[in-house]
Protein backbone atom coordinates (compact mmCIF):
# COMPACT_ATOMS: atom_id res chain seq x y z
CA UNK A 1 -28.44 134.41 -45.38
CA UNK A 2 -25.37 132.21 -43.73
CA UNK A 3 -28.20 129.57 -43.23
CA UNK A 4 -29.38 129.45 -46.32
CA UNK A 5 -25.89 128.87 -47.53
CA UNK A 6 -25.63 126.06 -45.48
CA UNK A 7 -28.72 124.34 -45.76
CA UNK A 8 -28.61 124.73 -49.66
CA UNK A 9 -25.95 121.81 -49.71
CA UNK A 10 -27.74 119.46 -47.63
CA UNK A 11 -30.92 120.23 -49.67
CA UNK A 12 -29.33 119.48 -52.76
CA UNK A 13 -28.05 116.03 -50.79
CA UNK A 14 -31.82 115.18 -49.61
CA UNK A 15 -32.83 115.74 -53.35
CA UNK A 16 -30.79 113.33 -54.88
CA UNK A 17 -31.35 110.71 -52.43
CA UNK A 18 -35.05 110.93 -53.38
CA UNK A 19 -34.34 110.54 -57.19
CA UNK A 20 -32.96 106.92 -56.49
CA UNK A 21 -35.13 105.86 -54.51
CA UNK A 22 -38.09 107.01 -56.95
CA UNK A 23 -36.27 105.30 -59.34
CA UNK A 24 -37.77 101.90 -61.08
CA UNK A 25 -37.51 99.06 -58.95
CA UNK A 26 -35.10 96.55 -59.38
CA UNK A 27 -35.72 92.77 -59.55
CA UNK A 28 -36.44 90.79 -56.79
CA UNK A 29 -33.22 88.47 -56.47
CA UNK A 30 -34.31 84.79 -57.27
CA UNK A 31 -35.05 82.65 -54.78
CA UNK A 32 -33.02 79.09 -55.10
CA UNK A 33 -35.21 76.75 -56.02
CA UNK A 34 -35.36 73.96 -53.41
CA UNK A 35 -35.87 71.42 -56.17
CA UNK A 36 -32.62 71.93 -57.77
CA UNK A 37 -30.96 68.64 -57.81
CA UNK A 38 -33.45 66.78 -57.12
CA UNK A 39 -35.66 63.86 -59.65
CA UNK A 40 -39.26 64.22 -59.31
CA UNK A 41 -39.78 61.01 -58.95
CA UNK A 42 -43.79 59.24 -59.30
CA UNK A 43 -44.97 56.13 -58.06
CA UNK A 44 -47.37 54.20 -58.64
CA UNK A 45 -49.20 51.15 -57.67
CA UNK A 46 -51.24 49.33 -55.65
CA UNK A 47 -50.95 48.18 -52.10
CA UNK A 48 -53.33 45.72 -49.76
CA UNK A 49 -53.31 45.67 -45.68
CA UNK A 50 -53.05 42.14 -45.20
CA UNK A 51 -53.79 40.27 -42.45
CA UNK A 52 -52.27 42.45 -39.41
CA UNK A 53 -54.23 45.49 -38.68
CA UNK A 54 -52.79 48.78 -38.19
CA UNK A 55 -53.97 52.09 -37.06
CA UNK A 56 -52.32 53.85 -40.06
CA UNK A 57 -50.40 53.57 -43.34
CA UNK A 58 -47.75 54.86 -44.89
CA UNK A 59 -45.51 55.19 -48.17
CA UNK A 60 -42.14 55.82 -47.84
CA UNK A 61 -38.88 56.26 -49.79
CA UNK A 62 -35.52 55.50 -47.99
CA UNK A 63 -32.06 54.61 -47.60
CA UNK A 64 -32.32 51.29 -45.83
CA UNK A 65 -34.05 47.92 -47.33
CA UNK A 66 -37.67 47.87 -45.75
CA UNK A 67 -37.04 44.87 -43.71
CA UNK A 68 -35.31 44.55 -40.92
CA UNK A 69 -37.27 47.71 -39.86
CA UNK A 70 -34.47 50.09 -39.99
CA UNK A 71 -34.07 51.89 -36.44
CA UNK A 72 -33.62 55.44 -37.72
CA UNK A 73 -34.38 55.30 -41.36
CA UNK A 74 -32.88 58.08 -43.62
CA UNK A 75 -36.18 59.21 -45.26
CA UNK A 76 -36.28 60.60 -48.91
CA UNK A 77 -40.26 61.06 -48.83
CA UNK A 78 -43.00 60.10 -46.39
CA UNK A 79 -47.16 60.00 -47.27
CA UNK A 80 -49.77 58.98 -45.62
CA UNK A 81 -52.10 56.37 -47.00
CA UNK A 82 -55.85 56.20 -46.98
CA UNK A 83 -57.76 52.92 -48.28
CA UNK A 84 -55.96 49.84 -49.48
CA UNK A 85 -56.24 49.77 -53.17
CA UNK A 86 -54.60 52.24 -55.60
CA UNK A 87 -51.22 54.41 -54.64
CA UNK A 88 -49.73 57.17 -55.66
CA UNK A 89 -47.37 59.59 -54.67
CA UNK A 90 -44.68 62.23 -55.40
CA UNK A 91 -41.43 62.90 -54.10
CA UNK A 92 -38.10 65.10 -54.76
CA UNK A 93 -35.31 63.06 -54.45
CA UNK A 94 -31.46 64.10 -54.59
CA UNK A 95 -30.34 62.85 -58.28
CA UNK A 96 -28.79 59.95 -58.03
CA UNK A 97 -29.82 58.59 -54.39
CA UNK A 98 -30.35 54.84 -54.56
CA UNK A 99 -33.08 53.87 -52.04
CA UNK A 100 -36.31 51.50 -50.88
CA UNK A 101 -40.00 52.38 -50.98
CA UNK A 102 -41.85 50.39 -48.55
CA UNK A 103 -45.09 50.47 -47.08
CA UNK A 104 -45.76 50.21 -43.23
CA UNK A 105 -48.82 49.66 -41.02
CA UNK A 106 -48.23 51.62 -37.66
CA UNK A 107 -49.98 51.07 -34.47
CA UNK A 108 -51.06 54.02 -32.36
CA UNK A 109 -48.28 54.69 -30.98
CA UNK A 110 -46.25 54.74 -34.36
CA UNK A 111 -44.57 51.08 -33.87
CA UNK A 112 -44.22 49.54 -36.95
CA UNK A 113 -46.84 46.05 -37.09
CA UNK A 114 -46.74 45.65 -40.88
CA UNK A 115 -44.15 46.39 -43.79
CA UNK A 116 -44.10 45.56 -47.57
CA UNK A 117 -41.20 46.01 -49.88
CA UNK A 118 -40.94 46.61 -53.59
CA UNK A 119 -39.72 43.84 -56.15
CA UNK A 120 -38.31 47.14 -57.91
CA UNK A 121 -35.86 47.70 -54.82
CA UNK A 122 -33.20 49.00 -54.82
CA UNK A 123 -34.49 52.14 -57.23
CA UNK A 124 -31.76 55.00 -58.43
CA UNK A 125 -33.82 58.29 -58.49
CA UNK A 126 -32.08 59.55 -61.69
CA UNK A 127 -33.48 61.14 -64.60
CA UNK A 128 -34.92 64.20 -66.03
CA UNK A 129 -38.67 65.75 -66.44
CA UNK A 130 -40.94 63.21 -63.98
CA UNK A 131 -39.19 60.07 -62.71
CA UNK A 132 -41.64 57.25 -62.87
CA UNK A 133 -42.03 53.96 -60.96
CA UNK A 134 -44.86 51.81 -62.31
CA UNK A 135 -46.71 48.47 -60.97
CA UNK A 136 -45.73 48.70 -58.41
CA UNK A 137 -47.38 45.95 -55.31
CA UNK A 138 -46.67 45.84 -51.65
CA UNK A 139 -48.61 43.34 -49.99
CA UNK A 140 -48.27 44.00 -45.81
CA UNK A 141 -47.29 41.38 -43.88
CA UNK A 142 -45.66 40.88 -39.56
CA UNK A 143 -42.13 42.24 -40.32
């Protein structure tokens, strides 16, 4: 009987643990969004290889003007491109951020043989709903 007595407490205790967790689960806590901040910014344009040939292209948005080849550039966005002709691309971009978008030719072993910068540099990345940058022509050439 004494142990009966002293399990009926910690029954009683097991019992009402279960209730909460059988009750209705609460909401998952939100995620922050990694986008927060940030303009979705659109370009778009067109771009041609020119005369140097590289092993690959890319589109870039950056801190630093596209020529000079900056060192270490502080990159807001980086695509790769496939066939001259059209471009497009999408970045998120801290509001605000004033930058470049250039297009390099690389060789194989990622050196830099061609660059082209927009007429539209510098940009400011400000705005809200889609950011768009239009007409937009890079044309490579030897930096």
């Amino acid at each position: 009987m004494r142990t009966l007595l002293l399990a009926l407490p910690l029954l009683t205790f097991l019992s009402c643990e279960k209730s909460k967790t059988d009750a209705a689960p609460t909401a998952p806590k939100k995620v922050k969004d990694d986008t927060a901040g940030k303009a979705e910014v659109e370009f778009f344009g067109t771009w041609s290889a020119g005369e140097v040939k590289a092993a690959k292209y890319i589109f870039v948005a950056q801190a630093e003007p596209c020529t000079p080849v900056p060192e270490k550039p502080t990159r807001y966005g980086e695509e790769k491109l496939a066939a001259p002709g059209p471009l497009f691309s999408e970045f998120y971009i801290p509001q605000g951020t004033v930058g470049h978008t250039c297009v390099y030719g690389l060789d194989e072993t990622g050196k830099v043989v061609s660059a082209a910068g927009s007429t539209q540099n510098p940009m400011t990345f400000k705005g809200e709903g889609e950011v768009i940058f239009g007409k937009l022509d890079y044309a490579l050439k030897a930096p």
